[in-house]
Protein backbone atom coordinates (compact mmCIF):
# COMPACT_ATOMS: atom_id res chain seq x y z
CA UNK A 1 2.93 87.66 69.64
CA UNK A 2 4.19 84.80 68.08
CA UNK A 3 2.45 81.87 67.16
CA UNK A 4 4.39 79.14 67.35
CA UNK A 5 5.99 76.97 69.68
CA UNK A 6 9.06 76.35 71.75
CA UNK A 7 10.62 73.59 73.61
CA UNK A 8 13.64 73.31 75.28
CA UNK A 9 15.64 70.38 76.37
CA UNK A 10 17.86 70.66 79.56
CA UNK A 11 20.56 68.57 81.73
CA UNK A 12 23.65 67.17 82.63
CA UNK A 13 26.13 65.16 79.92
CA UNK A 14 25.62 61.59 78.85
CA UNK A 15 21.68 62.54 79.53
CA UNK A 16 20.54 61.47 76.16
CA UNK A 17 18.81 64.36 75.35
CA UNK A 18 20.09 64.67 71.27
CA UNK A 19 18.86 61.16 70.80
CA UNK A 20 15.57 62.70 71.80
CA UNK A 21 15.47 66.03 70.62
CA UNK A 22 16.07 64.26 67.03
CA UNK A 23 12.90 61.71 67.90
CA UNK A 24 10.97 64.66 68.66
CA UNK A 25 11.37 66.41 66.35
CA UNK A 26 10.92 63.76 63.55
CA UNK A 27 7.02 62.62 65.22
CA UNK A 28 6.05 66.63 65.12
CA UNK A 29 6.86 66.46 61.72
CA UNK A 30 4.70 63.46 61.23
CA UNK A 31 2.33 65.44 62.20
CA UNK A 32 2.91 67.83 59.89
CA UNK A 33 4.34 70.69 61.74
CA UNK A 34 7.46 72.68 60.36
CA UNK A 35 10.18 71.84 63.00
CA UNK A 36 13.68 74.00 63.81
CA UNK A 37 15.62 71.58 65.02
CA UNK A 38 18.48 73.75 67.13
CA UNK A 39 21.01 73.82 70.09
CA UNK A 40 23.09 75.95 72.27
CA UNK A 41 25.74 76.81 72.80
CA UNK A 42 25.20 77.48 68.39
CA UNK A 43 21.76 77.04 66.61
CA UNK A 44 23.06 80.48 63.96
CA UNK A 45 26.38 81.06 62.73
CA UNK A 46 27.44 83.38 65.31
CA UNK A 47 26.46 81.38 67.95
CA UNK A 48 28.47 78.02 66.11
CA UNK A 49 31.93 80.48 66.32
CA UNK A 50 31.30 81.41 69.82
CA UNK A 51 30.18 77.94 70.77
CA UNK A 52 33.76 76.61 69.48
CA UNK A 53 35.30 78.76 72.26
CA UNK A 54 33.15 77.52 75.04
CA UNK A 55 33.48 73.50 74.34
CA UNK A 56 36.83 72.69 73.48
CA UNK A 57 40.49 73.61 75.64
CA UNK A 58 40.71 73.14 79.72
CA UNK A 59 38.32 73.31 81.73
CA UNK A 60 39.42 76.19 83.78
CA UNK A 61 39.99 78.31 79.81
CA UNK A 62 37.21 80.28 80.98
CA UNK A 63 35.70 81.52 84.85
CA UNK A 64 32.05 80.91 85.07
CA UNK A 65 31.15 84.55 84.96
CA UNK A 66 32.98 84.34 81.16
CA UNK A 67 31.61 82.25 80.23
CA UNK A 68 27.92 83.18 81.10
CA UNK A 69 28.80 86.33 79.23
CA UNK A 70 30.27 84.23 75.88
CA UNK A 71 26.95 81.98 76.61
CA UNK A 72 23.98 85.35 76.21
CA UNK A 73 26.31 86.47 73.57
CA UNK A 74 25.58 83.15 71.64
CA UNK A 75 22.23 83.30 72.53
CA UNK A 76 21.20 86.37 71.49
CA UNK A 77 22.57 85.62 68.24
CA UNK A 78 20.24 82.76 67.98
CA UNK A 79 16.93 84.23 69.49
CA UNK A 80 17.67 86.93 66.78
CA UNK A 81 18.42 85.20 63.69
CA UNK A 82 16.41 81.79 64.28
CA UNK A 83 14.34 81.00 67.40
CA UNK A 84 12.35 83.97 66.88
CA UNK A 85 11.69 84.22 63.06
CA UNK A 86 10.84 80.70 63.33
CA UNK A 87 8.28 81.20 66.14
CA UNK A 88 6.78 84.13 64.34
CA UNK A 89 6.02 81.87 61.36
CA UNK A 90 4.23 79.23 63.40
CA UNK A 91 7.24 76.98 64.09
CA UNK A 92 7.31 74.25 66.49
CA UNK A 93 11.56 75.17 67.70
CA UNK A 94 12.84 72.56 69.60
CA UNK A 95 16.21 73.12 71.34
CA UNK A 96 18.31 71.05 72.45
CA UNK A 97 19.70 73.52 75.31
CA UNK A 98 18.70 76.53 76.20
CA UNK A 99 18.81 79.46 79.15
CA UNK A 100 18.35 76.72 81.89
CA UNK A 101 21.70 75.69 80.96
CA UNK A 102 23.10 78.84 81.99
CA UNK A 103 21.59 78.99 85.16
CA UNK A 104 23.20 75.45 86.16
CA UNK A 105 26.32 75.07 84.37
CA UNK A 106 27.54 78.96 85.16
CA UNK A 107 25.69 79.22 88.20
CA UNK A 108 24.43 76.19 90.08
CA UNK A 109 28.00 74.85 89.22
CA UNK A 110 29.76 76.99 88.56
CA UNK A 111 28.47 80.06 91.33
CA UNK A 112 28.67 82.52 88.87
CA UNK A 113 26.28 84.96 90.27
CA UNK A 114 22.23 85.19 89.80
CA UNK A 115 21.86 88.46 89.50
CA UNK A 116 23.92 88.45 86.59
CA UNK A 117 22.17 85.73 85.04
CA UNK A 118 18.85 87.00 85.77
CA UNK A 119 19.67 90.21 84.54
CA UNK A 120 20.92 88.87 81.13
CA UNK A 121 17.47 86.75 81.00
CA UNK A 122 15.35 90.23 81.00
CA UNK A 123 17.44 92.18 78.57
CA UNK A 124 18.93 89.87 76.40
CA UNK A 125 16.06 87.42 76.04
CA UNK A 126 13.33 90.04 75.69
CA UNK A 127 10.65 87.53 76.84
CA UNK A 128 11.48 84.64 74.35
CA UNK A 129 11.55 81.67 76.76
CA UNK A 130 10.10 77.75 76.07
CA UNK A 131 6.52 76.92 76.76
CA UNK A 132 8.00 73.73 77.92
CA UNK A 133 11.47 72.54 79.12
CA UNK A 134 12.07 68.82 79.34
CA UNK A 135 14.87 68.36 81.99
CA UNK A 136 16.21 64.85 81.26
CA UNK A 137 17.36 63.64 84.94
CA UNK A 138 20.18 61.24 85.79
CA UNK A 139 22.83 60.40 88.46
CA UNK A 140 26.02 62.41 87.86
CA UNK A 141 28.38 59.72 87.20
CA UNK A 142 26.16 57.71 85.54
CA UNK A 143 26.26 60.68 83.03
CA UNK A 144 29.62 61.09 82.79
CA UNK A 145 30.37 57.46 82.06
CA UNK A 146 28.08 57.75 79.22
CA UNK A 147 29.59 60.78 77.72
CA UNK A 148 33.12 59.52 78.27
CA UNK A 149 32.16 56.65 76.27
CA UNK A 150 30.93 58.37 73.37
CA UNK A 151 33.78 61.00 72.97
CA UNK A 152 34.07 64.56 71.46
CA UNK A 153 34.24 67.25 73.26
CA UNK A 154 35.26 67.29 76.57
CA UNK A 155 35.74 70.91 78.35
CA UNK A 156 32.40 70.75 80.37
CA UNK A 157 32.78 67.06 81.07
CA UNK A 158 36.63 67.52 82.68
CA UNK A 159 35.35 69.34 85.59
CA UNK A 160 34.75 66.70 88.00
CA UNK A 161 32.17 65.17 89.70
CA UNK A 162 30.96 67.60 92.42
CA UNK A 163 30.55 69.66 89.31
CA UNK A 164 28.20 67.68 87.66
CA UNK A 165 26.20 67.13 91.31
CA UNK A 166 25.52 70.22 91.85
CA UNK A 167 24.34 70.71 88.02
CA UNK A 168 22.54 67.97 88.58
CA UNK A 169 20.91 69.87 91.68
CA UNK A 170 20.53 72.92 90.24
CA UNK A 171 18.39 71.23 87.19
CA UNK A 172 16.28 69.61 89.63
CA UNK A 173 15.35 72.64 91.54
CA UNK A 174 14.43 74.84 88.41
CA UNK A 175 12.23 72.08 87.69
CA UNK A 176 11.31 72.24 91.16
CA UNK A 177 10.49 76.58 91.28
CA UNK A 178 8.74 76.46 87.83
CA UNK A 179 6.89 72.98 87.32
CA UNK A 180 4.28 75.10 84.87
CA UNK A 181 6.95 75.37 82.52
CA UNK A 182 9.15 71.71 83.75
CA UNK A 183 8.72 68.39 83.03
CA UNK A 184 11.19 65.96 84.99
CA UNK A 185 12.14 62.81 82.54
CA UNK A 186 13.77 59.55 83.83
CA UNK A 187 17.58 59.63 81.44
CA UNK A 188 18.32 56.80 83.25
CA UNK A 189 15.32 54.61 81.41
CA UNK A 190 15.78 52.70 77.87
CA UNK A 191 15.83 54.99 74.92
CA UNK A 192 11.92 53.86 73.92
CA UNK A 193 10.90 54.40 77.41
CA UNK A 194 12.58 57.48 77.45
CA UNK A 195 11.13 58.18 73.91
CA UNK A 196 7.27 57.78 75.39
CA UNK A 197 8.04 59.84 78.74
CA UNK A 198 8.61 62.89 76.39
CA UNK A 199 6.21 62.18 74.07
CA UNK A 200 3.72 62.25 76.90
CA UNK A 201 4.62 65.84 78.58
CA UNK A 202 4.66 67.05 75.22
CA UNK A 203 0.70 65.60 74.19
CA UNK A 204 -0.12 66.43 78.01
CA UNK A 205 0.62 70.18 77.83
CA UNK A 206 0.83 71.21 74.35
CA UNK A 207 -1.44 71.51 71.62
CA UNK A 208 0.66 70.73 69.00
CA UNK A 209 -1.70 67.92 67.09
């Protein structure tokens, strides 16, 4: 079994969620917990390559069911080589992204279908999934202003607004079927209030002191 610890971040763009993962990350270490600070699509080298396919070109480079198969093949790369050598060493992993992702972008907006994506959960992921999942909430275009504004990549963000509603929806109702593992945070707040919503879910139902 392993004895550390894994969070996840999840939601749309613009949600704010690297600010956070970063402020996270630095209190735990405060604390004086070892933290692996990671992401997806990436987090190992193999995953980095493969994530450099999925982010950049036109937004219809890849169909949804392509891209949920580029997406487990990143992923598996990363549970292998760092999420769980890290947990077995008593890691707090905190991800910024992880299998949630999946199940909106490819499939909540993308209707690439569940079976697939629930099959590639059991045998890919062999059980490795976050003790808690943050899922930063805010309105669609709200989001997409923000990440317009702050540039990079745009692939994911060029798909249009009924895109990013129903990710938005399909967050919002895995929160909604597993609120065990959830925790819904206001994106839309300031960055401190923000900082002390997460703060809070995390000191609520971990023991990571």
């Amino acid at each position: 079994m392993a004895s550390g610890t894994f969070i996840s971040f999840e939601g749309g763009e613009g949600a704010g969620k690297s600010t956070q993962v970063r402020l996270l990350a630095q209190r735990l270490e405060e604390l004086g917990r070892e933290v692996v600070l990671t992401r997806e699509p990436g987090g190992s080298p193999g995953g980095e390559a493969i994530r450099e396919l999925l982010v950049h070109g036109a937004a219809d480079r890849w169909s949804p069911v392509t891209e949920t198969l580029l997406m487990y093949a990143a992923r598996r790369d990363h549970v292998e080589r760092v999420i769980r050598p890290a947990l077995a060493r008593g890691a707090v992993v905190v991800c910024d992204r992880f299998a949630d992702s999946t199940r909106a972008y490819q499939g909540a907006g993308g209707d690439a279908p569940a079976s697939l994506i629930a099959s590639l959960e059991e045998h890919v992921l062999g059980g490795t999934t976050p003790a808690l999942t943050l899922v930063f909430d805010l309105p669609a275009s709200v989001g997409l202003e923000r990440a317009s504004a702050r540039g990079g990549a745009a692939r994911f963000e060029s798909k249009g607004l009924d895109f990013h509603e129903r990710l938005r929806a399909g967050f919002l109702e895995i929160a909604r079927r597993e609120p065990g593992r959830c925790a819904i945070i206001d994106a839309a707040a300031s960055i401190d209030e923000v900082s002390t919503a997460v703060w809070g879910a995390v000191s609520e139902r971990l023991d990571l002191a």
